[in-house]
PDB file of N, CA and C in Angstrom:
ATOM      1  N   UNK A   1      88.089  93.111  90.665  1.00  0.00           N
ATOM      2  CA  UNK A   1      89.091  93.981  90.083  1.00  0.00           C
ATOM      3  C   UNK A   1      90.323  94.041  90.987  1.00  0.00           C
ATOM      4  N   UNK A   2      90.161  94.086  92.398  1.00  0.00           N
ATOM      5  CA  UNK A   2      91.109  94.280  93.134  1.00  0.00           C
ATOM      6  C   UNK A   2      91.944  92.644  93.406  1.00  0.00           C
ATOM      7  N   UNK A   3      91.461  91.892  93.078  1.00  0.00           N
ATOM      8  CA  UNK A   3      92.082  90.988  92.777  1.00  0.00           C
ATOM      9  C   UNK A   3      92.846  90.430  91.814  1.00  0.00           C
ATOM     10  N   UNK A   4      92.653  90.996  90.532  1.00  0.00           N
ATOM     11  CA  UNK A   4      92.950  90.491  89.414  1.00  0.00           C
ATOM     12  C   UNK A   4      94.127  91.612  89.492  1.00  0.00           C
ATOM     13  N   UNK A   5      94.550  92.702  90.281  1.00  0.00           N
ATOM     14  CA  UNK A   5      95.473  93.385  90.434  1.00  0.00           C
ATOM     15  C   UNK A   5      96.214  93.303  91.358  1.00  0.00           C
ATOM     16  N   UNK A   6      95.915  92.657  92.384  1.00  0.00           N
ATOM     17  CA  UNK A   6      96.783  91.970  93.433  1.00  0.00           C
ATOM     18  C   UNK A   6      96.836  92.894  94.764  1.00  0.00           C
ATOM     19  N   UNK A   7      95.575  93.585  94.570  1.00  0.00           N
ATOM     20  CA  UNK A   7      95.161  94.397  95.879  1.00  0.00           C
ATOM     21  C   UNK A   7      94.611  93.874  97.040  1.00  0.00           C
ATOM     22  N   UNK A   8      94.965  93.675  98.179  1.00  0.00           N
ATOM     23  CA  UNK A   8      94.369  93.030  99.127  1.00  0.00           C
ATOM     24  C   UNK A   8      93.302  94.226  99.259  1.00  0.00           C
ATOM     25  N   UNK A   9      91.901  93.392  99.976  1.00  0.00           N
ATOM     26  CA  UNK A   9      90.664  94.406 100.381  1.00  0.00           C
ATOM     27  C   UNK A   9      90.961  94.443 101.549  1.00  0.00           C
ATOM     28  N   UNK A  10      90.866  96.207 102.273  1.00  0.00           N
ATOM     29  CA  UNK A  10      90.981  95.668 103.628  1.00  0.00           C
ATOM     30  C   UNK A  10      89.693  94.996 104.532  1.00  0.00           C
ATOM     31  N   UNK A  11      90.229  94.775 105.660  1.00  0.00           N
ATOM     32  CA  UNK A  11      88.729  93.928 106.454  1.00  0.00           C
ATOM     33  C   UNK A  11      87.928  94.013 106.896  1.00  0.00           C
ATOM     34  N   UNK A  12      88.062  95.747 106.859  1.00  0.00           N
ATOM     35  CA  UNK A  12      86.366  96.462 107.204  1.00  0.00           C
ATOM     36  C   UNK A  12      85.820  96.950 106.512  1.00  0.00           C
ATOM     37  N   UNK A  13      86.398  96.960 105.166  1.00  0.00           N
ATOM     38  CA  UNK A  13      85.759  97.408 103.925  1.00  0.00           C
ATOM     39  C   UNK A  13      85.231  95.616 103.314  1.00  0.00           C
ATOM     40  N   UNK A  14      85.666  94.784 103.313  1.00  0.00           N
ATOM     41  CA  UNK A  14      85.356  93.193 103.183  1.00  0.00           C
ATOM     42  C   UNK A  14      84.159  92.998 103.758  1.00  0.00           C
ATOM     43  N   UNK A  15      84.352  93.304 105.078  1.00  0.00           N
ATOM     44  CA  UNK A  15      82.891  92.312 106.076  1.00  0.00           C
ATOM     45  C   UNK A  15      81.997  93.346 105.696  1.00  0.00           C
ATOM     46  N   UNK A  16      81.941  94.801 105.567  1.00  0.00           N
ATOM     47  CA  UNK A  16      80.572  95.545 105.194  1.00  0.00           C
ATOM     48  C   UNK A  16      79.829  94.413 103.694  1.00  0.00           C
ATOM     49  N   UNK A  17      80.964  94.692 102.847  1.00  0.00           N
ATOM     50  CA  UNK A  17      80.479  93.502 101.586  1.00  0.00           C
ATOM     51  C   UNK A  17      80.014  92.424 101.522  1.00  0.00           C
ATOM     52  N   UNK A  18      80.745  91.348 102.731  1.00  0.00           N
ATOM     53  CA  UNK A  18      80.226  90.546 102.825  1.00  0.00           C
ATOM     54  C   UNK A  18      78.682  90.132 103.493  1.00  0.00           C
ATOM     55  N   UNK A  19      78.614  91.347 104.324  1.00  0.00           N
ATOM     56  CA  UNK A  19      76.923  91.362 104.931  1.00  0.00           C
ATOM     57  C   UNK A  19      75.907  91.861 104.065  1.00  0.00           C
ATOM     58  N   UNK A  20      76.353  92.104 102.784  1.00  0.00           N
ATOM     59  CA  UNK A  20      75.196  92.157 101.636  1.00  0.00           C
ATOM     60  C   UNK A  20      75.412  91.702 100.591  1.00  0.00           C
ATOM     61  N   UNK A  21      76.468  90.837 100.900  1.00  0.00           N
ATOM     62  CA  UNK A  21      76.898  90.285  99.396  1.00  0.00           C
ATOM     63  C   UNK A  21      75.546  89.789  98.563  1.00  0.00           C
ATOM     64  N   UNK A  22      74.584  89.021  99.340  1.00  0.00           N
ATOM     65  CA  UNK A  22      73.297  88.569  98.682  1.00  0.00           C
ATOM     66  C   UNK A  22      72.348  89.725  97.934  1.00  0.00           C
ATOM     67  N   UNK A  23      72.662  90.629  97.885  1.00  0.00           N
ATOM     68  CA  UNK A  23      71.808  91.659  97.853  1.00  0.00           C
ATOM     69  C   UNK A  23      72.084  92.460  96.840  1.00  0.00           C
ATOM     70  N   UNK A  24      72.186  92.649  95.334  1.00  0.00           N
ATOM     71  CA  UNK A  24      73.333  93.029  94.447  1.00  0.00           C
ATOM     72  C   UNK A  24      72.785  94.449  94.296  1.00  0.00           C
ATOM     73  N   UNK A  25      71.578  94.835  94.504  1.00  0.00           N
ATOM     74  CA  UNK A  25      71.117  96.334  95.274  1.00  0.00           C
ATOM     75  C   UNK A  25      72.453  97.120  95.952  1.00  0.00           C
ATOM     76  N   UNK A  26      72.492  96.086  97.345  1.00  0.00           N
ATOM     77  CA  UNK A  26      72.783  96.916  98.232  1.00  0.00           C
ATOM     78  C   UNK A  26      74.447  96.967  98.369  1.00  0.00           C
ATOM     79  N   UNK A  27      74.895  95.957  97.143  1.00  0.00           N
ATOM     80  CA  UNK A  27      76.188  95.824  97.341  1.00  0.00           C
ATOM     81  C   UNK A  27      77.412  97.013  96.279  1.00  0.00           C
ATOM     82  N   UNK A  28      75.948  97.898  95.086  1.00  0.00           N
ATOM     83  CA  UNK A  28      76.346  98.254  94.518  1.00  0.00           C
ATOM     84  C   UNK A  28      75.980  99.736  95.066  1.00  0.00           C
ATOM     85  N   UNK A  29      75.258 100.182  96.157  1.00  0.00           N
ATOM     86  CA  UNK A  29      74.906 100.962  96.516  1.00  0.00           C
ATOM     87  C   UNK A  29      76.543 101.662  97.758  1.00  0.00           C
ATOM     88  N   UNK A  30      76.532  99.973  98.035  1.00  0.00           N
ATOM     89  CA  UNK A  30      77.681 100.321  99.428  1.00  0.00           C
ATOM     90  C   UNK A  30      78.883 100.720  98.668  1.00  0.00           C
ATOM     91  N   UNK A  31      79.144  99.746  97.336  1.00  0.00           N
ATOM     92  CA  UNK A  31      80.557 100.317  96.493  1.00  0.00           C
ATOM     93  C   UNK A  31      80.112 101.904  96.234  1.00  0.00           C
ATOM     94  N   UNK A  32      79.606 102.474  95.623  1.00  0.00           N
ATOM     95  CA  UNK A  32      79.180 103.576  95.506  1.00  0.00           C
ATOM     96  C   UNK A  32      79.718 104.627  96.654  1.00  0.00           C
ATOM     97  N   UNK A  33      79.488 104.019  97.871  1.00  0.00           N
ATOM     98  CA  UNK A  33      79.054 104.653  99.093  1.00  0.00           C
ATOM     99  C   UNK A  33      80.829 104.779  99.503  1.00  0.00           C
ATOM    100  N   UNK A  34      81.186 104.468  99.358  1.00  0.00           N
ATOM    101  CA  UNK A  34      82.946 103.817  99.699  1.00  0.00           C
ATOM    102  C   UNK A  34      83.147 104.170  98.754  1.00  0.00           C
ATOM    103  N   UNK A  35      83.159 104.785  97.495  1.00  0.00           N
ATOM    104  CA  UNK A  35      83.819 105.308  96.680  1.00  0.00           C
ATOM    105  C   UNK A  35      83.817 106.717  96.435  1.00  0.00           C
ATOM    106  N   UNK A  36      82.459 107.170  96.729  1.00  0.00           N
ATOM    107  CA  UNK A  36      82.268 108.498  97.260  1.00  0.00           C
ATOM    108  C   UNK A  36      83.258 109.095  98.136  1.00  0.00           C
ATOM    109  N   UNK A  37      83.370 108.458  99.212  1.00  0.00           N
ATOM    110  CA  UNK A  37      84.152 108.649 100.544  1.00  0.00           C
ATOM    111  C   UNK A  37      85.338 108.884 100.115  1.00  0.00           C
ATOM    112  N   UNK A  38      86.320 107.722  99.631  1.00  0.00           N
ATOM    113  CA  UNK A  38      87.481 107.740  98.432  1.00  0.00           C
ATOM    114  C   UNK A  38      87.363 109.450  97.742  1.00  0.00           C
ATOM    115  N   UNK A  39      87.163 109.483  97.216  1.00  0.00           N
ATOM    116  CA  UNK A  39      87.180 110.876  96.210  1.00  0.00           C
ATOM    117  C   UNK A  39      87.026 111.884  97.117  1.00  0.00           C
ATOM    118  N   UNK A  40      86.017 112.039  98.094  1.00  0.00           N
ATOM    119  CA  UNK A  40      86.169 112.921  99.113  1.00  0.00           C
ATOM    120  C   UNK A  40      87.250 113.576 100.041  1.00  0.00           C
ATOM    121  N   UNK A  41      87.966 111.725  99.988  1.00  0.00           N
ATOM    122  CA  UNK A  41      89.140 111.932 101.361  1.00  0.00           C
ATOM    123  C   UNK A  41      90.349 113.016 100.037  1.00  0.00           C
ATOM    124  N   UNK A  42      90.434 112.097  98.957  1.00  0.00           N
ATOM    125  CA  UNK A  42      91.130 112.908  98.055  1.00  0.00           C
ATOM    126  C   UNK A  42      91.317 113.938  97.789  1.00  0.00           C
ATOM    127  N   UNK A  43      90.389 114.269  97.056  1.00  0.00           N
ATOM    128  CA  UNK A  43      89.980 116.178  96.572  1.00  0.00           C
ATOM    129  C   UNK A  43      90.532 117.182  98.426  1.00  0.00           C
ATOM    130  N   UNK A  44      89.980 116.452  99.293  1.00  0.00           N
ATOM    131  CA  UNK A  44      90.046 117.396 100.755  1.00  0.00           C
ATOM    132  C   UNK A  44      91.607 117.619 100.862  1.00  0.00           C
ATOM    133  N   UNK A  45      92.726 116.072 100.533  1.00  0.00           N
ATOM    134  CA  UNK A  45      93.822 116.225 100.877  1.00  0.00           C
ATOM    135  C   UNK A  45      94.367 116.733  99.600  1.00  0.00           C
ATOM    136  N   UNK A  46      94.273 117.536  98.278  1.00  0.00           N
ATOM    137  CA  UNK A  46      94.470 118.285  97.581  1.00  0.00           C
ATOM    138  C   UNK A  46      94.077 117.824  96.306  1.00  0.00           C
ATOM    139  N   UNK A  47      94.379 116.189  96.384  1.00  0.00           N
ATOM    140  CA  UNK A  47      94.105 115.890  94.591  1.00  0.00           C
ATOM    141  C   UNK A  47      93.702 116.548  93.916  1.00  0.00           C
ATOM    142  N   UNK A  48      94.521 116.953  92.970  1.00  0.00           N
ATOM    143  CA  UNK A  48      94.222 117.707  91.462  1.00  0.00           C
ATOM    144  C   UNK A  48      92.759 117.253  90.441  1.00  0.00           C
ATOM    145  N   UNK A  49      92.832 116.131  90.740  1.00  0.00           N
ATOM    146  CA  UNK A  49      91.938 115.628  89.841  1.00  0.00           C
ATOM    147  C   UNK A  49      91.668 113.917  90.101  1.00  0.00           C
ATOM    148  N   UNK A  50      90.447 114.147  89.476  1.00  0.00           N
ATOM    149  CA  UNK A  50      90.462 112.834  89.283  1.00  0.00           C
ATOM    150  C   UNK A  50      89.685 111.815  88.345  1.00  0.00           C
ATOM    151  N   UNK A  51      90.321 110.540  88.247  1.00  0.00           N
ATOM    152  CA  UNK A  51      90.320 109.582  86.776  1.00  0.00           C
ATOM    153  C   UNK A  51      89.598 107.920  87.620  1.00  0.00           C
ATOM    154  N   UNK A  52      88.426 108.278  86.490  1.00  0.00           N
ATOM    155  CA  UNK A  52      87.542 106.584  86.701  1.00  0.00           C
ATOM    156  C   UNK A  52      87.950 106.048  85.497  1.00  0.00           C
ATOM    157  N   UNK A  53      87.792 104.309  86.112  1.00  0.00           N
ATOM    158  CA  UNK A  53      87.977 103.310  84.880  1.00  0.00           C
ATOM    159  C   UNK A  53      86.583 103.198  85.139  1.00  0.00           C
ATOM    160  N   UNK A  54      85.644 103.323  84.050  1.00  0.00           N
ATOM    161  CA  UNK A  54      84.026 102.612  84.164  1.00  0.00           C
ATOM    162  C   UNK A  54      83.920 101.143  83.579  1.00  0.00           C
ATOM    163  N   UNK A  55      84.935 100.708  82.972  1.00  0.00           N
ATOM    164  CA  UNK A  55      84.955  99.382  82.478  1.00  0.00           C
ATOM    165  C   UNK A  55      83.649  98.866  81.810  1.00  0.00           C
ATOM    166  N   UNK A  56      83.035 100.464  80.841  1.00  0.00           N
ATOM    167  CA  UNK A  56      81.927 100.525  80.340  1.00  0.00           C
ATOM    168  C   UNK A  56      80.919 100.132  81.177  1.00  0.00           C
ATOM    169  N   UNK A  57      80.942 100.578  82.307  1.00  0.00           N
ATOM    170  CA  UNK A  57      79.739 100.910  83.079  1.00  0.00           C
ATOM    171  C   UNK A  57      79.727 102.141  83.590  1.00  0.00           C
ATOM    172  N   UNK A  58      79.356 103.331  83.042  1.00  0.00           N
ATOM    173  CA  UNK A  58      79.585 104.636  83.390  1.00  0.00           C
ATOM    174  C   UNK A  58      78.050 104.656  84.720  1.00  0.00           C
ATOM    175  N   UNK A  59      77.071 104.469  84.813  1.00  0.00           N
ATOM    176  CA  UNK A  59      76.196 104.415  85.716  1.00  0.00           C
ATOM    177  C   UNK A  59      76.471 104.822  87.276  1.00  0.00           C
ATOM    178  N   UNK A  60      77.587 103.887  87.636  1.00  0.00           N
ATOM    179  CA  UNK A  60      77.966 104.276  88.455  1.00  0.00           C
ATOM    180  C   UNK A  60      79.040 105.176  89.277  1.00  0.00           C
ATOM    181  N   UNK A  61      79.914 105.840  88.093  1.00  0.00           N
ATOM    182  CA  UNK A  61      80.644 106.943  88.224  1.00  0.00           C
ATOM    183  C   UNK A  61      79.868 107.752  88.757  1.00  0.00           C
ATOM    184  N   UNK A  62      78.941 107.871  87.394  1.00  0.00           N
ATOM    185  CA  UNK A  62      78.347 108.660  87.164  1.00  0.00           C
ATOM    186  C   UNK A  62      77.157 109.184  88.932  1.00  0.00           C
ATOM    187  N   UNK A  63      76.542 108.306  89.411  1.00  0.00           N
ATOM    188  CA  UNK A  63      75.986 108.368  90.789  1.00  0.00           C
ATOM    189  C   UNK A  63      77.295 109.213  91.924  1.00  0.00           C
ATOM    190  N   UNK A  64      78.595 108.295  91.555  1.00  0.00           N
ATOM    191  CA  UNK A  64      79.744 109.061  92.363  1.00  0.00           C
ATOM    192  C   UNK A  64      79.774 110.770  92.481  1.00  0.00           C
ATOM    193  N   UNK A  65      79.474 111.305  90.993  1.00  0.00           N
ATOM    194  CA  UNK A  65      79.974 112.333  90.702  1.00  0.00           C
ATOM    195  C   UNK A  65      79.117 113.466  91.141  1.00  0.00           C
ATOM    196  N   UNK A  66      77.387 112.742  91.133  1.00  0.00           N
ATOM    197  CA  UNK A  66      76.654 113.939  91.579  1.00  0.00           C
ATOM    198  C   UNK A  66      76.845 113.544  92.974  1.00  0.00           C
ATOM    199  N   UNK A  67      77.385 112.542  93.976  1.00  0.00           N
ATOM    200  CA  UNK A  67      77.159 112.882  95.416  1.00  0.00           C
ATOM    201  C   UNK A  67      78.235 113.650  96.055  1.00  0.00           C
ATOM    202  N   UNK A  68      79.233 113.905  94.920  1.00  0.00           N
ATOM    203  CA  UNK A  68      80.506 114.576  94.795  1.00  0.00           C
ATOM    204  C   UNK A  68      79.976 115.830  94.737  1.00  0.00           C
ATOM    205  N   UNK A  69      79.181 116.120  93.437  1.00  0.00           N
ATOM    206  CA  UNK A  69      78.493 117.656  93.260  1.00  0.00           C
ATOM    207  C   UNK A  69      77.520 117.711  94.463  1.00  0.00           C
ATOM    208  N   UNK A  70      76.940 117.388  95.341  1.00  0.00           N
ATOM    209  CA  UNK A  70      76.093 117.527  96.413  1.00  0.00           C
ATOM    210  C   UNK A  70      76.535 117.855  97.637  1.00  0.00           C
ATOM    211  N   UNK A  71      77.905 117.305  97.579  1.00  0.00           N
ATOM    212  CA  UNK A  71      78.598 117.644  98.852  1.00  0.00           C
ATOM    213  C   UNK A  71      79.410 119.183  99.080  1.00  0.00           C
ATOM    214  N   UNK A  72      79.097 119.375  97.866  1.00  0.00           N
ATOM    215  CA  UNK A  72      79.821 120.500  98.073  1.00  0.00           C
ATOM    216  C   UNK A  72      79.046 122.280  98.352  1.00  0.00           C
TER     217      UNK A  72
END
């Protein structure tokens, strides 16, 4: 996705990926995990709100949202 939009990944968010890229478990666990974080840093620095593309995969919002509701 971040390619097809012309986002560079940065390179410590890359090499975590790339050390499980084999692993489609653990690679969807780590996006998860880094996206959590994302929404966290957000909401803390005020964001109003906030908007997922699930690209009809709601599953994993959806995991986002309760570690969102857990943290709090």
């Amino acid at each position: 996705m971040a390619e097809l939009g012309g986002t560079e990944i940065q390179a410590h968010i890359a090499k975590r990926f790339a050390a499980v890229e084999d692993d489609a478990d653990a690679v969807r666990k780590l996006g998860i995990d880094i996206a959590t974080k994302l929404c966290e840093d957000l909401i803390s620095a005020g964001a109003p709100s906030l908007h997922f593309y699930t690209m009809n995969t709601s599953a994993p919002t959806l995991e986002i949202i309760r570690n969102l509701e857990n943290a709090q």
